[in-house]
Protein backbone atom coordinates (compact mmCIF):
# COMPACT_ATOMS: atom_id res chain seq x y z
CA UNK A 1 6.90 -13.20 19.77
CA UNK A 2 8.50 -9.65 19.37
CA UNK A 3 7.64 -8.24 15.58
CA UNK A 4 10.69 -7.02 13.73
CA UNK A 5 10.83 -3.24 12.93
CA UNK A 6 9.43 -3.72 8.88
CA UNK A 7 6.73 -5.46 10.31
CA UNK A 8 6.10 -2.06 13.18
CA UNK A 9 7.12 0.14 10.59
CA UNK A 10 4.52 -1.81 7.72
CA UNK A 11 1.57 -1.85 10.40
CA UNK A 12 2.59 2.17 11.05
CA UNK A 13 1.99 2.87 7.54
CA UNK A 14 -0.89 0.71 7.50
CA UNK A 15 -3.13 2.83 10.04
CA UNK A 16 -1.51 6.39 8.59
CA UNK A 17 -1.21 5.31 5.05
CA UNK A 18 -5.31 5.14 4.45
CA UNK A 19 -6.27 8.68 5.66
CA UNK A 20 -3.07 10.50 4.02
CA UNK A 21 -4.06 8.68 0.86
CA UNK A 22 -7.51 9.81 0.81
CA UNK A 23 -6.75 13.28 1.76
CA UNK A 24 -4.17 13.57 -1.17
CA UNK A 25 -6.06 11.54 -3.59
CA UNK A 26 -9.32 14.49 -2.47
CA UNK A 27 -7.82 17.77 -2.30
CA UNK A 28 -6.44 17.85 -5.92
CA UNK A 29 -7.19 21.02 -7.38
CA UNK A 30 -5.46 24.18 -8.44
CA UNK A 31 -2.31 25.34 -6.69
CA UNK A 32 -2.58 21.88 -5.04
CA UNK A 33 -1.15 19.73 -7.44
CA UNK A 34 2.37 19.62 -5.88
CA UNK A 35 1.14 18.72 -2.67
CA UNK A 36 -1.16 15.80 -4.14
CA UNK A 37 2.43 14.67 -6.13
CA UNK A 38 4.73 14.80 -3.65
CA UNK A 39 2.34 12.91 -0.68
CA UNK A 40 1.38 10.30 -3.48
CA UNK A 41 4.74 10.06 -4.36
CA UNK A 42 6.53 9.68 -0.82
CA UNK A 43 3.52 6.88 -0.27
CA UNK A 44 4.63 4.94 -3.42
CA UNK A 45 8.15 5.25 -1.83
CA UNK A 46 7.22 4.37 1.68
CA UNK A 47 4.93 1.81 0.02
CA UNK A 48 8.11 0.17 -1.84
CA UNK A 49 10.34 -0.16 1.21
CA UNK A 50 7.85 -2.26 3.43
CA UNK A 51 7.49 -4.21 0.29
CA UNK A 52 11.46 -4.51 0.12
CA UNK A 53 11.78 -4.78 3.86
CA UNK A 54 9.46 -7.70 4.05
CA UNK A 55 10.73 -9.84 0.58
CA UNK A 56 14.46 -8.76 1.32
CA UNK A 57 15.34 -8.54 4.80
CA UNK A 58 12.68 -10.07 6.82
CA UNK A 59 13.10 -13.63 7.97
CA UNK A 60 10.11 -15.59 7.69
CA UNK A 61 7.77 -16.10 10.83
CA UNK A 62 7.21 -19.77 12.38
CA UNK A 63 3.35 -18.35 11.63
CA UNK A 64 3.56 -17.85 7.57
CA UNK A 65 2.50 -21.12 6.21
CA UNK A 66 -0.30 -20.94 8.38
CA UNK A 67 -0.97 -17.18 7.17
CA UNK A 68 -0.85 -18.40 3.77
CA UNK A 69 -3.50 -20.58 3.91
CA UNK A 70 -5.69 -17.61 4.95
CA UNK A 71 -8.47 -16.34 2.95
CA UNK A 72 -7.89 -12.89 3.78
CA UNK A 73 -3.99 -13.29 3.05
CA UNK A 74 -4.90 -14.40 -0.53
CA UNK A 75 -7.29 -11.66 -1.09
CA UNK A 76 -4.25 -9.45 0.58
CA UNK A 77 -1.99 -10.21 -1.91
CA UNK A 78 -4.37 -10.09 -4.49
CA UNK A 79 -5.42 -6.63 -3.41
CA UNK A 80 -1.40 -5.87 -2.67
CA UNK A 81 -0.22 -7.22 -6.43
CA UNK A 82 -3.38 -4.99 -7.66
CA UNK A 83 -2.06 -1.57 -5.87
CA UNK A 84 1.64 -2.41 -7.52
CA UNK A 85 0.31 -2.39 -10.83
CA UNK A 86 -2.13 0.46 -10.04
CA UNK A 87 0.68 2.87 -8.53
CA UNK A 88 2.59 1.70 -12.17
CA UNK A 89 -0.29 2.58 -13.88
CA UNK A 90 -0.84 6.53 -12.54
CA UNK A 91 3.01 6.78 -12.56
CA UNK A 92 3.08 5.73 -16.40
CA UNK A 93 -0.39 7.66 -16.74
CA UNK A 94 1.37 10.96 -15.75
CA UNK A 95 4.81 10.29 -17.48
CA UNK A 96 3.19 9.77 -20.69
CA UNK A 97 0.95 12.65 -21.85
CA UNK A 98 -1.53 10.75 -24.08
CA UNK A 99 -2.70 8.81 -20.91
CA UNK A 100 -2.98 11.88 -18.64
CA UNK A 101 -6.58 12.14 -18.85
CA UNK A 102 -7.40 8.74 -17.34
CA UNK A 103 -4.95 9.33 -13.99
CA UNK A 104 -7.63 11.11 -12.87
CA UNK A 105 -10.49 8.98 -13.90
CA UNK A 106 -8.50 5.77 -12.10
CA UNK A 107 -6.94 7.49 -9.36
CA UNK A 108 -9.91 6.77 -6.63
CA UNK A 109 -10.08 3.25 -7.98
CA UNK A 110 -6.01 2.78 -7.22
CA UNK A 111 -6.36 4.84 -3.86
CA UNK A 112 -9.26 2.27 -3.05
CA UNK A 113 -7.67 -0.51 -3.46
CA UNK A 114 -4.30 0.68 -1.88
CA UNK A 115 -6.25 1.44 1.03
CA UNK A 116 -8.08 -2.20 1.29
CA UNK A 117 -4.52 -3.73 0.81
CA UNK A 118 -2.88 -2.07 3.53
CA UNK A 119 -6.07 -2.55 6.13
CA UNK A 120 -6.07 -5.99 5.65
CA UNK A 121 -2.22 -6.00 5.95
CA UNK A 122 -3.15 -5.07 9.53
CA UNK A 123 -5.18 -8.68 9.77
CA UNK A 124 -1.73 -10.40 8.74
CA UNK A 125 0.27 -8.92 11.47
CA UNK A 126 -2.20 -9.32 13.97
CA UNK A 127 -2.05 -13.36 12.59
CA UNK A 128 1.62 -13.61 13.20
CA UNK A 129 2.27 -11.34 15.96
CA UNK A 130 -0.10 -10.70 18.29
CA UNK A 131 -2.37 -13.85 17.85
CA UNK A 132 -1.67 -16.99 20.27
């Protein structure tokens, strides 16, 4: 079975995404703050369209219903649902200036978890794709 370009383009992000998240999430400091915003934010975007690609435009594999029943895809989506509201959470954290101090208390914790969700992302398309 050939996987579809969201599911190239989601296991792409999900080898690159981890180290360009820690490196922005570590290297926040003065006169660095722009870079740290703008990689954080083009990961949140990059982030949303595999989401989109995969709930909107990808046809389901003959393999999901056994995926499903996965451990590690239930623990994926748990850790997947858990980055969505964490990204929501340092966006709102930023955009309201009461909460500002706690974006960077939570940050590693939402960069953690991000990175867990998109590893084992890479165990899902190994399931469906590459696995007899």
């Amino acid at each position: 079975m050939t996987a579809p370009w969201q599911a190239q383009v989601a296991v792409l992000w999900a080898l690159i995404g981890p180290p360009l998240l820690v490196y922005a999430a570590t290297r926040v400091r003065r006169g660095m703050i722009t870079r740290h915003a703008a990689i954080m934010i083009a990961a949140v975007v990059v982030e949303t369209g595999v989401l989109l690609g995969f709930g909107l435009l990808e046809q389901p594999s003959p393999r999901r219903a056994l995926l499903a029943v996965q451990p590690l895809f239930r623990i994926h989506l748990a850790l997947a649902y858990a980055t969505l509201a964490g990204m929501t959470w340092q966006i709102g954290s930023r955009l309201v200036p009461a909460l500002g101090r706690w974006h960077r208390r939570t940050g590693p914790f939402v960069v953690a978890v991000w990175c867990l969700a998109l590893l084992t992302g890479i165990y899902n398309f190994v399931f469906i794709y590459l696995a007899p």
